[in-house]
N, C-alpha and C. Protein backbone atom coordinates (compact mmCIF):
# COMPACT_ATOMS: atom_id res chain seq x y z
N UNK A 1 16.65 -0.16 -34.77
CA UNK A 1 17.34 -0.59 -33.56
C UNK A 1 16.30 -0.89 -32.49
N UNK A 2 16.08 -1.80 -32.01
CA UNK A 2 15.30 -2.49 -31.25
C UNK A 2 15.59 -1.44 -29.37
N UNK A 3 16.71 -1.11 -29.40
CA UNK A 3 16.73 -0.31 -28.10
C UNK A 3 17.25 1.20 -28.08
N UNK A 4 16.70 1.54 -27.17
CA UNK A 4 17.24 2.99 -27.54
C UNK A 4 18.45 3.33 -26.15
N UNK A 5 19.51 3.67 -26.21
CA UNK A 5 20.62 3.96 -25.17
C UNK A 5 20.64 5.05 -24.86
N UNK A 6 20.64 4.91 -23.24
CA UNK A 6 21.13 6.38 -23.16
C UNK A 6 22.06 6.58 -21.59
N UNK A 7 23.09 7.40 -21.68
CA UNK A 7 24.04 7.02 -20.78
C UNK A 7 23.42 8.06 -19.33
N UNK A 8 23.90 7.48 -17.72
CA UNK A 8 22.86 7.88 -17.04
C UNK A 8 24.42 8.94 -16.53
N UNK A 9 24.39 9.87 -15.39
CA UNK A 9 25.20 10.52 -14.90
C UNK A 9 26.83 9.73 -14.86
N UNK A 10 27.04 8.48 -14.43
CA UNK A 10 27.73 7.48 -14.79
C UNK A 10 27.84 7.06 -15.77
N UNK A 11 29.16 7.77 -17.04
CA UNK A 11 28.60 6.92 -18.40
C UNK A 11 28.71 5.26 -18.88
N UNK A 12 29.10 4.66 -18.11
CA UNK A 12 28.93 3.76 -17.90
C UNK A 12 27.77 2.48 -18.11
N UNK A 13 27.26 3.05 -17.07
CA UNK A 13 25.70 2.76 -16.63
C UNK A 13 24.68 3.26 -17.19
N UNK A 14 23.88 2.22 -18.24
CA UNK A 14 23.63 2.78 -19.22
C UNK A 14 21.76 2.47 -19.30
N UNK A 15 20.88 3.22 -19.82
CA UNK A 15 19.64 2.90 -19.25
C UNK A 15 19.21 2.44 -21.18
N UNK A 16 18.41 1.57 -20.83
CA UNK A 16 18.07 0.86 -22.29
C UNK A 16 16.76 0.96 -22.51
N UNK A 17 16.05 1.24 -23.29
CA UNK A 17 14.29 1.10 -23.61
C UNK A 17 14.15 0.71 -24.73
N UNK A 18 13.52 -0.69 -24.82
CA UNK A 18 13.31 -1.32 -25.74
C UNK A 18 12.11 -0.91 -26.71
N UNK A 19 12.41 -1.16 -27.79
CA UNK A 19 11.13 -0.89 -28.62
C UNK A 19 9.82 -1.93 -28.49
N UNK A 20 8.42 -1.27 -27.97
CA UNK A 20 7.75 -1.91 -27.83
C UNK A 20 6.63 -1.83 -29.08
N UNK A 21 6.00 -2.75 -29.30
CA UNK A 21 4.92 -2.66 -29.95
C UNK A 21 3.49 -3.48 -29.09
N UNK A 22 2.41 -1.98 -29.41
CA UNK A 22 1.39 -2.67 -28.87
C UNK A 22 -0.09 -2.36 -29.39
N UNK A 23 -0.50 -2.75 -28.96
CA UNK A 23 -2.63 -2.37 -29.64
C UNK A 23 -3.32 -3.13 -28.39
N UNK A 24 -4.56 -3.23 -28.99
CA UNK A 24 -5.32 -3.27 -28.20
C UNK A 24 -5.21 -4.55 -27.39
N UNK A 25 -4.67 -5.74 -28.07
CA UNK A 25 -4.39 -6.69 -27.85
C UNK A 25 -3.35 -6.92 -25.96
N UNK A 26 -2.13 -6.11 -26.68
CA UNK A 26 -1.35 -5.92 -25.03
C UNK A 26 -0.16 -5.71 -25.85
N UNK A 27 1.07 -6.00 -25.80
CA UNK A 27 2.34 -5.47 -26.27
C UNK A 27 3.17 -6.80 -26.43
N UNK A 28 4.20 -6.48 -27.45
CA UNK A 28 4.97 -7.29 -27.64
C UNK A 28 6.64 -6.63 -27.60
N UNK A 29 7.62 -7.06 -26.75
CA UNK A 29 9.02 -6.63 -27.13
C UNK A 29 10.42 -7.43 -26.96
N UNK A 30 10.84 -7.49 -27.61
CA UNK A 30 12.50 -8.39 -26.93
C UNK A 30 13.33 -7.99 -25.71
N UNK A 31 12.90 -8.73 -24.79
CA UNK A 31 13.70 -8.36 -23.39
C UNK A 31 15.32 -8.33 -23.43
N UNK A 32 15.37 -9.16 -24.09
CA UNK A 32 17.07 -9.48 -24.56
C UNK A 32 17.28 -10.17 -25.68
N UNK A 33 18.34 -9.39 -26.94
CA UNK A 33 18.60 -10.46 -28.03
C UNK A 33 20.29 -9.78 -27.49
N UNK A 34 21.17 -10.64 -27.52
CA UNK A 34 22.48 -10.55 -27.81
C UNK A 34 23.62 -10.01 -28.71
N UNK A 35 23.12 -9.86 -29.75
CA UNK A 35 23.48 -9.16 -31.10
C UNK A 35 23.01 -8.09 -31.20
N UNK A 36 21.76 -7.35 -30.71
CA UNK A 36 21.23 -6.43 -30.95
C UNK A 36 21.80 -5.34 -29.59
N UNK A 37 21.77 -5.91 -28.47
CA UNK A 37 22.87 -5.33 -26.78
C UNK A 37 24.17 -4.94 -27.35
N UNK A 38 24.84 -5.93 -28.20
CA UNK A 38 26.22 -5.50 -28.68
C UNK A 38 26.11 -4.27 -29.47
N UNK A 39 24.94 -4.32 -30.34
CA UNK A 39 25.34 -3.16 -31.65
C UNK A 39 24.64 -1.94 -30.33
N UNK A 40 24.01 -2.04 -29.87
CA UNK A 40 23.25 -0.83 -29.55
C UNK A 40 24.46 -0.19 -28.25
N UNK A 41 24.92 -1.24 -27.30
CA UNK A 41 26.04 -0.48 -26.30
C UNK A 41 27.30 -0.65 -26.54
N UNK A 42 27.72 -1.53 -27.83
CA UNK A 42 29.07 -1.41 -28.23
C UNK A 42 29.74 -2.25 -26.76
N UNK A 43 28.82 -3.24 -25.88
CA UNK A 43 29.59 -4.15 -25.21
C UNK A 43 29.56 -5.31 -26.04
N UNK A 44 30.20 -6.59 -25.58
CA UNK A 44 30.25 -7.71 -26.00
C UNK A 44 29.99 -8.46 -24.51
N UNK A 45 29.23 -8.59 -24.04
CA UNK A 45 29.30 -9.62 -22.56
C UNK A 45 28.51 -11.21 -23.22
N UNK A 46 28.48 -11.76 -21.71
CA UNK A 46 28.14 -12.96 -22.10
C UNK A 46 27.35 -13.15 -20.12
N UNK A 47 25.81 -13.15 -20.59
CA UNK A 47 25.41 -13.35 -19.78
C UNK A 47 25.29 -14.91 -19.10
N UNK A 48 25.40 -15.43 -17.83
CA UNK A 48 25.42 -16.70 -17.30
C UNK A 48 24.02 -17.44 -16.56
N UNK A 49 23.62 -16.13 -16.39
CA UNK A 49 22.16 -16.50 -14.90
C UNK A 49 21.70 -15.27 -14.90
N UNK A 50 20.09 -15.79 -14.41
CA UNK A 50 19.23 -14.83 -14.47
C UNK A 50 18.41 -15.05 -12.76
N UNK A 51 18.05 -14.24 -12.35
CA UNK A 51 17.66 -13.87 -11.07
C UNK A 51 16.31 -13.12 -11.14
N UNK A 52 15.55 -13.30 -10.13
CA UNK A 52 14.22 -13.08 -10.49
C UNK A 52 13.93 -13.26 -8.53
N UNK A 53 13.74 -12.34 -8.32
CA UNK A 53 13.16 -11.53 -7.27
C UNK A 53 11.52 -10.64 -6.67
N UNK A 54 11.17 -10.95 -5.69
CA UNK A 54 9.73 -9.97 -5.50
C UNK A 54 9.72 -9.54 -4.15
N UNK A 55 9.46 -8.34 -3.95
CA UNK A 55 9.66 -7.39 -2.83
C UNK A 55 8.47 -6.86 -2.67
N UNK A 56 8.18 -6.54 -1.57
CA UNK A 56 7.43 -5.49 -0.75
C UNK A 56 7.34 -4.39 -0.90
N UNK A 57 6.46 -3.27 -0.46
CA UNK A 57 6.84 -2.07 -0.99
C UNK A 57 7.69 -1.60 0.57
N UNK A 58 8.98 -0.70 -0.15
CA UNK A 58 9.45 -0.43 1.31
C UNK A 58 11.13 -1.09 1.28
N UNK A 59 11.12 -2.24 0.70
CA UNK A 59 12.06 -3.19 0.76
C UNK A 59 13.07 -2.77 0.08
N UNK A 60 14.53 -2.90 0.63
CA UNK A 60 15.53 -1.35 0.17
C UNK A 60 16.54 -3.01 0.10
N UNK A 61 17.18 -3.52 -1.07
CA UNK A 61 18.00 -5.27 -1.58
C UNK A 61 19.10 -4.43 -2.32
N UNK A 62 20.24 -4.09 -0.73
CA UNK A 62 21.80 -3.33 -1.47
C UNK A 62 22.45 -2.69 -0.74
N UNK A 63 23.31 -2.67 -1.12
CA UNK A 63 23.94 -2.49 -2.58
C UNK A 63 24.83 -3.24 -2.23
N UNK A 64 25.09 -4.25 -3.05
CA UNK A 64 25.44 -5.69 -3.50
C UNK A 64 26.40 -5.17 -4.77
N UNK A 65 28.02 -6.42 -4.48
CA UNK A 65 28.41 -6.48 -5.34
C UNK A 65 29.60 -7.56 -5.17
N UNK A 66 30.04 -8.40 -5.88
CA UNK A 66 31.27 -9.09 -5.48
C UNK A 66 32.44 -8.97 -6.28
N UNK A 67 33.29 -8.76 -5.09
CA UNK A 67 35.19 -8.76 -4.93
C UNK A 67 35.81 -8.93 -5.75
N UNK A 68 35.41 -10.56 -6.14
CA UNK A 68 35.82 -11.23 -7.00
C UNK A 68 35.02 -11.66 -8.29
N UNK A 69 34.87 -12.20 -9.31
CA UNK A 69 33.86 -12.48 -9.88
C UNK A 69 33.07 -11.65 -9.61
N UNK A 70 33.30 -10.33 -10.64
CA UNK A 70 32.41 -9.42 -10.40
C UNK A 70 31.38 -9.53 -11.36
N UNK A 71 29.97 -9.29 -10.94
CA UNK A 71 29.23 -9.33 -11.88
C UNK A 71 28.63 -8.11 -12.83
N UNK A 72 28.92 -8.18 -13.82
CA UNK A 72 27.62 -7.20 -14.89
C UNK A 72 26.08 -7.08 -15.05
N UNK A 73 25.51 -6.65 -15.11
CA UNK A 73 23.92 -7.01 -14.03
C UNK A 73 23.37 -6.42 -15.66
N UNK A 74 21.79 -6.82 -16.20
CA UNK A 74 21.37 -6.37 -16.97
C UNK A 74 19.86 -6.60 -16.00
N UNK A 75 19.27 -5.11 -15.69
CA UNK A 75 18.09 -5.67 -14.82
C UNK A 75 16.80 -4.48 -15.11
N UNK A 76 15.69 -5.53 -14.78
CA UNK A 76 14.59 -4.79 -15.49
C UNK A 76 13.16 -5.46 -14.38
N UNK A 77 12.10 -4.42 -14.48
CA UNK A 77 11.35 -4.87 -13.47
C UNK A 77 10.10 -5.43 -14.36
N UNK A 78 9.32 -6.50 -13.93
CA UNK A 78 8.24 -6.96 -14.49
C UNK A 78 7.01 -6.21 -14.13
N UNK A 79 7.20 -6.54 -12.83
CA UNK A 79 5.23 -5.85 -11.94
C UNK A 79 5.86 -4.62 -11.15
N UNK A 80 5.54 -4.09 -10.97
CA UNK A 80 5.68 -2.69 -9.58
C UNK A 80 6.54 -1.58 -10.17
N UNK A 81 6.72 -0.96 -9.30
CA UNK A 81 8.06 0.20 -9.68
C UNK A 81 9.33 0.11 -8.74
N UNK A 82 10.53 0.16 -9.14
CA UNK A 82 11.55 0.73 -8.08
C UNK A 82 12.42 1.64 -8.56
N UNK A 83 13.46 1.83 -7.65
CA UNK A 83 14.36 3.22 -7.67
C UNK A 83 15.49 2.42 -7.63
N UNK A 84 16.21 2.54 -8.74
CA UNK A 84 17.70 1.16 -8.84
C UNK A 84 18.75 2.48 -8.96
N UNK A 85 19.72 1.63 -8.26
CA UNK A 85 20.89 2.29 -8.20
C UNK A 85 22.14 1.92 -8.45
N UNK A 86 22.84 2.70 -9.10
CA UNK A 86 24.56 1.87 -9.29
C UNK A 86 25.44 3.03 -8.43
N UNK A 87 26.56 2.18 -7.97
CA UNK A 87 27.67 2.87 -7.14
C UNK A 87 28.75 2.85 -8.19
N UNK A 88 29.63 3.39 -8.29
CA UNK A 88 30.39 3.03 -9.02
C UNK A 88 31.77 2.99 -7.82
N UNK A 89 32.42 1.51 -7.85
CA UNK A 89 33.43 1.16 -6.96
C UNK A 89 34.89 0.81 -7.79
N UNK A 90 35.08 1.42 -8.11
CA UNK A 90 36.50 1.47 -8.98
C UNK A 90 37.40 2.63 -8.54
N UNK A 91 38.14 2.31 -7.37
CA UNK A 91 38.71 3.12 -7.27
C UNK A 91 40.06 3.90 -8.48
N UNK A 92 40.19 3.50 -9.14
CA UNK A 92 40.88 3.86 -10.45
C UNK A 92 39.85 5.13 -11.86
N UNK A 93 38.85 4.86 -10.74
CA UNK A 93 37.72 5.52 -11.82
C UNK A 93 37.57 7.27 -11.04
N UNK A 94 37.34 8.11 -12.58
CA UNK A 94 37.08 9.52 -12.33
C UNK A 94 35.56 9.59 -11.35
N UNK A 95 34.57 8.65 -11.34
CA UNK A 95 33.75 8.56 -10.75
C UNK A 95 33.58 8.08 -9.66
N UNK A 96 34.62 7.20 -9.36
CA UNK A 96 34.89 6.47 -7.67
C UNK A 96 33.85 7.00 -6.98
N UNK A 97 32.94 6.09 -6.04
CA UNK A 97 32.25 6.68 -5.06
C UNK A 97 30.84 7.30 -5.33
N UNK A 98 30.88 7.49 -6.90
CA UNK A 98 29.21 8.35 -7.77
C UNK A 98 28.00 7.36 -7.84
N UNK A 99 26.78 7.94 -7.64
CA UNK A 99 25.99 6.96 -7.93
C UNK A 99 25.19 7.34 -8.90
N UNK A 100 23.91 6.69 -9.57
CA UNK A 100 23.34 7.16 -10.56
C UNK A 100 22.20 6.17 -10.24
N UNK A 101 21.42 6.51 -10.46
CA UNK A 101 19.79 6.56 -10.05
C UNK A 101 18.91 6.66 -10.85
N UNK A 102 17.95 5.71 -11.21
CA UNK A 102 17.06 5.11 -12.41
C UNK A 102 15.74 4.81 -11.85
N UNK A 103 14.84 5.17 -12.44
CA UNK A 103 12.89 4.87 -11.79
C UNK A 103 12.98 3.86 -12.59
N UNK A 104 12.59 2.37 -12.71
CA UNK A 104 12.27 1.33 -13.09
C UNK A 104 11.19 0.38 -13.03
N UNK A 105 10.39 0.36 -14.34
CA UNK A 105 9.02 -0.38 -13.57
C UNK A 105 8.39 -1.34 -14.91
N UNK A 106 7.33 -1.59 -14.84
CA UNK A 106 6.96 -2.76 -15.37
C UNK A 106 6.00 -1.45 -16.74
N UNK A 107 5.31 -0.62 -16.30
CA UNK A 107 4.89 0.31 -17.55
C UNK A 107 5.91 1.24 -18.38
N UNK A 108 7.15 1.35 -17.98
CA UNK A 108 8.53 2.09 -18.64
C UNK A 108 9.13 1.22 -19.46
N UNK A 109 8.92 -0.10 -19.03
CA UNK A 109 9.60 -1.33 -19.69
C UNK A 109 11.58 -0.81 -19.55
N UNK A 110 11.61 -0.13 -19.24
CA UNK A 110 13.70 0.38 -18.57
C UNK A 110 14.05 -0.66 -18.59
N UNK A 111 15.24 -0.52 -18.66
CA UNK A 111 16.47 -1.68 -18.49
C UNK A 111 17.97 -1.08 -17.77
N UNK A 112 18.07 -1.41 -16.95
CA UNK A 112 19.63 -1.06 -16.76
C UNK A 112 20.59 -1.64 -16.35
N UNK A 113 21.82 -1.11 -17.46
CA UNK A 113 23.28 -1.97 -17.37
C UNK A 113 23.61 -1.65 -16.54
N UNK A 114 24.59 -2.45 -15.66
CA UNK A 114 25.10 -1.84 -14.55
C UNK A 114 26.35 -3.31 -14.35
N UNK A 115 27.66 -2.14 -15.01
CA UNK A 115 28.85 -3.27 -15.20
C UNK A 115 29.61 -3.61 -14.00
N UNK A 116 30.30 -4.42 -13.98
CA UNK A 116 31.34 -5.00 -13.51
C UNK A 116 31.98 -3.82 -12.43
N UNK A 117 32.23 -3.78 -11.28
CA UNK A 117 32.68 -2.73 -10.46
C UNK A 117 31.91 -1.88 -10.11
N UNK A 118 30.64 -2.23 -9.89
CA UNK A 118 29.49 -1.43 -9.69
C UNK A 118 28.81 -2.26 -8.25
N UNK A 119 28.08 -1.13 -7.35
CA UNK A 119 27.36 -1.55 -6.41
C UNK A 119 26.46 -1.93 -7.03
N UNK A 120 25.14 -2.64 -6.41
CA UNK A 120 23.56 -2.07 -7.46
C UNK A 120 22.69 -2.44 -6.01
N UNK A 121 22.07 -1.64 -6.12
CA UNK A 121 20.40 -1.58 -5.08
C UNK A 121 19.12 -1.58 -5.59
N UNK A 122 18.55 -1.33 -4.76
CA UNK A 122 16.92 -1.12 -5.47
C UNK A 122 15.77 -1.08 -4.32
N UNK A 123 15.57 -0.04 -4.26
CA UNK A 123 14.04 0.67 -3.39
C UNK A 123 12.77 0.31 -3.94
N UNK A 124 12.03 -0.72 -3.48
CA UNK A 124 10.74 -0.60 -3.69
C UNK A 124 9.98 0.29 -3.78
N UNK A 125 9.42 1.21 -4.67
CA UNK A 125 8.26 2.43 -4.90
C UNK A 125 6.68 1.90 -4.97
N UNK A 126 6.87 1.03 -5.68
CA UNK A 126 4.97 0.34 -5.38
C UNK A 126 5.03 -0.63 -4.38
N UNK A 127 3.70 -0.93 -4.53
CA UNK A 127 3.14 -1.69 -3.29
C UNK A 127 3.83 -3.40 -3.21
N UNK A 128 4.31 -3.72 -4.58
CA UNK A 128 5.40 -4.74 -4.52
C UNK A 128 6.16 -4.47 -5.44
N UNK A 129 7.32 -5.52 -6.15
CA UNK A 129 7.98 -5.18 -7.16
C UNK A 129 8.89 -6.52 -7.40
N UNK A 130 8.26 -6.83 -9.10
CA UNK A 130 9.07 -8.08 -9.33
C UNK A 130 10.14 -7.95 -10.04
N UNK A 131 11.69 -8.07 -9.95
CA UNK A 131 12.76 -7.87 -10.41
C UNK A 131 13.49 -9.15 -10.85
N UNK A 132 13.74 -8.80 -12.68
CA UNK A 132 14.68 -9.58 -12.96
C UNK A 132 15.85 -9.30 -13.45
N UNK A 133 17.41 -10.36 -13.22
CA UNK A 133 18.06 -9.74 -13.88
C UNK A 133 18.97 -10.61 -14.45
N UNK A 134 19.57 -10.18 -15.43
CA UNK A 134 20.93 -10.94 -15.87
C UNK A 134 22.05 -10.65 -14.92
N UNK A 135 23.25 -11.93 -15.43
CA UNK A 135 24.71 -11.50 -14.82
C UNK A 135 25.53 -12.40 -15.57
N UNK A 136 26.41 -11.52 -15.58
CA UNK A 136 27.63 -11.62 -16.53
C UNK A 136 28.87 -12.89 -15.53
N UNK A 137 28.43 -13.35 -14.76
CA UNK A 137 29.19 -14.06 -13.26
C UNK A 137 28.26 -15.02 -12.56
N UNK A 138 28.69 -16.12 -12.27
CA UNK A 138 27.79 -16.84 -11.30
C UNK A 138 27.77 -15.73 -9.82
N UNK A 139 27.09 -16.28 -8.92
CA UNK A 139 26.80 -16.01 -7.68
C UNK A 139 27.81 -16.80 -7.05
N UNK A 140 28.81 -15.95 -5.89
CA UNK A 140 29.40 -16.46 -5.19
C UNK A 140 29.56 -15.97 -4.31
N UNK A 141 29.03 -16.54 -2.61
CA UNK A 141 28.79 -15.79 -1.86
C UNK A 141 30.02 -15.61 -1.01
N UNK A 142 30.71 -16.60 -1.34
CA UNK A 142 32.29 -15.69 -0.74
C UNK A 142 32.79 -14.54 -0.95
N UNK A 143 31.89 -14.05 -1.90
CA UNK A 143 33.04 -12.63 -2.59
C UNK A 143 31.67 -11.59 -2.48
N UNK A 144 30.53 -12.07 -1.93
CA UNK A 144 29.44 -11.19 -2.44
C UNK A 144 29.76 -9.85 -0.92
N UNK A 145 29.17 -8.77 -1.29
CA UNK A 145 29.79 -7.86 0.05
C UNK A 145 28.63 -6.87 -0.28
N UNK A 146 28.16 -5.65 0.45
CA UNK A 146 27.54 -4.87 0.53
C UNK A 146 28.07 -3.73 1.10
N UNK A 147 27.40 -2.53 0.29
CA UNK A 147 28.20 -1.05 0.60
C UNK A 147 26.87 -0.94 1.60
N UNK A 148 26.68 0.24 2.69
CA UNK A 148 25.83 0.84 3.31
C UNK A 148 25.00 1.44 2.50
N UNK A 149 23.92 1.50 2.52
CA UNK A 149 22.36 2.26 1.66
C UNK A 149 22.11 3.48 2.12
N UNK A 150 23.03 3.94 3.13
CA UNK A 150 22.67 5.28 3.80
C UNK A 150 24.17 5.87 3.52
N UNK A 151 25.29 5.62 2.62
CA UNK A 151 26.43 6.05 3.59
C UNK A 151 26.79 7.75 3.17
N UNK A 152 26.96 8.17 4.01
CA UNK A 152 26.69 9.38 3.82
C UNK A 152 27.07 10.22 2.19
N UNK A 153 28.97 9.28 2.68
CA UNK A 153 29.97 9.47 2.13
C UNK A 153 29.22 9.68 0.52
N UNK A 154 28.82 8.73 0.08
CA UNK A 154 28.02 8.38 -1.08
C UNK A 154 27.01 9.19 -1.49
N UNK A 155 26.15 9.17 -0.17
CA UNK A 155 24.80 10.76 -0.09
C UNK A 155 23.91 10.34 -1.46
N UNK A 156 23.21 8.84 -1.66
CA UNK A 156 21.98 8.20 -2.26
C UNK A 156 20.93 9.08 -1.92
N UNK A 157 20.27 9.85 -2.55
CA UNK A 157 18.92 10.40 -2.50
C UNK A 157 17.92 9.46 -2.97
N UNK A 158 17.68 8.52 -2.00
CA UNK A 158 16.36 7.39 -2.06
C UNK A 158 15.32 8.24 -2.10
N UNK A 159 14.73 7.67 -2.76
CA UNK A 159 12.72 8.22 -2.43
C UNK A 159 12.09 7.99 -1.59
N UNK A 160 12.21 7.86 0.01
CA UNK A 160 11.93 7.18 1.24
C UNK A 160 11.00 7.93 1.57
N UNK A 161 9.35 7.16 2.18
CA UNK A 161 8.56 7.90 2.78
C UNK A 161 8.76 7.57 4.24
N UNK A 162 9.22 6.20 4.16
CA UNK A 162 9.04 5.40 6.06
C UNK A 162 10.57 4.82 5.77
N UNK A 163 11.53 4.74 6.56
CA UNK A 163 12.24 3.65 7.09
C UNK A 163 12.67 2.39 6.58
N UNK A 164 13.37 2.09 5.15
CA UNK A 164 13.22 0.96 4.70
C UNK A 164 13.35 -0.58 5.05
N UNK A 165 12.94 -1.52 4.67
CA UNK A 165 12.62 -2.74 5.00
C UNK A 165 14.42 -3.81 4.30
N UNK A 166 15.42 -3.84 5.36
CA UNK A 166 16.42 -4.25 4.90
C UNK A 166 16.66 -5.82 5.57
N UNK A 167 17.32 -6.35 4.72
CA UNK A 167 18.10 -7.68 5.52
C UNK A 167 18.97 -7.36 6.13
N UNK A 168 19.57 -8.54 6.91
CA UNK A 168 20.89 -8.34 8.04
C UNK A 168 21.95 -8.07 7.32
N UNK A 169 21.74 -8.73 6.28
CA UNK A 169 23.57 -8.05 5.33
C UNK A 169 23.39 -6.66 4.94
N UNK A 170 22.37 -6.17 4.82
CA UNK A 170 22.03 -4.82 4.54
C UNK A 170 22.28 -3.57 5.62
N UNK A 171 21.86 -4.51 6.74
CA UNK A 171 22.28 -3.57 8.16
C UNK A 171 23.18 -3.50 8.36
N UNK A 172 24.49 -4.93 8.15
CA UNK A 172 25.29 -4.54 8.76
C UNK A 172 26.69 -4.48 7.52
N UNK A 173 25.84 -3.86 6.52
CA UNK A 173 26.92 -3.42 5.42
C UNK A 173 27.76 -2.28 5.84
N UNK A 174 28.77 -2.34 5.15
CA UNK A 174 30.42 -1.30 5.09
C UNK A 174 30.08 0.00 4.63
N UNK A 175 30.47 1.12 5.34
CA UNK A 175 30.59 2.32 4.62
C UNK A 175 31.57 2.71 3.22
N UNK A 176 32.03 3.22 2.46
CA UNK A 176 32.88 3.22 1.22
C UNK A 176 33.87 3.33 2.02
N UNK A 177 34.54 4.22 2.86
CA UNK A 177 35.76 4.10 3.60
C UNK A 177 36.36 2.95 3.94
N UNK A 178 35.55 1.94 4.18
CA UNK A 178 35.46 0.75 5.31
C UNK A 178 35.44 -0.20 3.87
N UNK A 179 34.74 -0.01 2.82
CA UNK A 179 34.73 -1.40 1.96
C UNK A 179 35.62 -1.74 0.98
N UNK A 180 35.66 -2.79 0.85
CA UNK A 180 37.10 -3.60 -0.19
C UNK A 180 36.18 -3.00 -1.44
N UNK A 181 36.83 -2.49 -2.35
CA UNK A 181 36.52 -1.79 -3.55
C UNK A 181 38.00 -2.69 -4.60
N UNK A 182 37.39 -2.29 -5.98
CA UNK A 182 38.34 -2.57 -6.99
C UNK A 182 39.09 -1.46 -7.27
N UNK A 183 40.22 -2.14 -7.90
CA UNK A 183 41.34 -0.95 -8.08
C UNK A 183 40.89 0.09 -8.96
């Protein structure tokens, strides 16, 4: 089996490590085969777009998720390290409101699922950090919305040394009380 699964506090949200092979040369591994995601998490998705991102160290991109056209995220970091996070926003769910929290970096080679009804974030830990990811959904920014990165309610234990580095949708994101969630 090309990945190894393992379910994070959220069973859901599922952290993946691919089998790598390497020598002296440098390493070789399959970032994604489709057939092999199905047998190993027993999903069937169908990814649409891939996203590819680079941050600062410091730079706190979340927690993002949309309304409608919700997306399934398959995301993994190339260069740097970060601290990724899933919310889980289903209000119908035993977990409503839980988050689960993953170190992600370019020497771990990690992967994490993070389905449909899920917030997702991500804290820069090194000095930059290049992030890519799948999605199960185009991008649509009518429906795209953001939970608060601080909200209490939630209580995210970031790895923060300074003050993170956010955008304006980030500042002026919804607390869980305050945000349109799925049923």
């Amino acid at each position: 089996m090309p990945y190894t699964v393992t379910p994070t506090t959220l069973p859901e949200v599922l952290i993946l490590e691919p089998k790598v092979f390497g020598d002296a040369r440098g390493f070789f591994f399959e970032s994604f085969n489709a057939r092999d995601f199905a047998q190993a998490t027993g999903l069937a998705v169908q990814f649409v777009q891939d996203n590819h991102s680079k941050s600062a160290k410091g730079v706190l991109r979340g927690l993002h998720y949309q309304i409608k056209h919700p997306q399934g995220k398959l995301v993994r970091v190339t260069q740097g390290e970060v601290f990724d996070v899933a919310v889980d926003l289903r209000r119908s769910s035993s977990t409503f409101g839980q988050w689960a929290g993953v170190m992600l970096s370019a020497d771990n080679k990690r992967q994490l699922w993070v389905p449909p009804g899920f917030a997702h974030g991500f804290l820069v830990t090194s000095e930059s950090a290049e992030f890519l990811y799948k999605t199960t959904d185009y991008y649509h920014p009518e429906f795209e919305r953001s939970l608060l990165w601080n909200d209490p309610r939630v209580g995210i234990k970031w790895p923060l040394q300074t003050e993170p580095l956010l955008a304006a949708k980030d500042k002026a994101a919804t607390t869980l009380v305050e945000a349109e969630v799925f049923p």
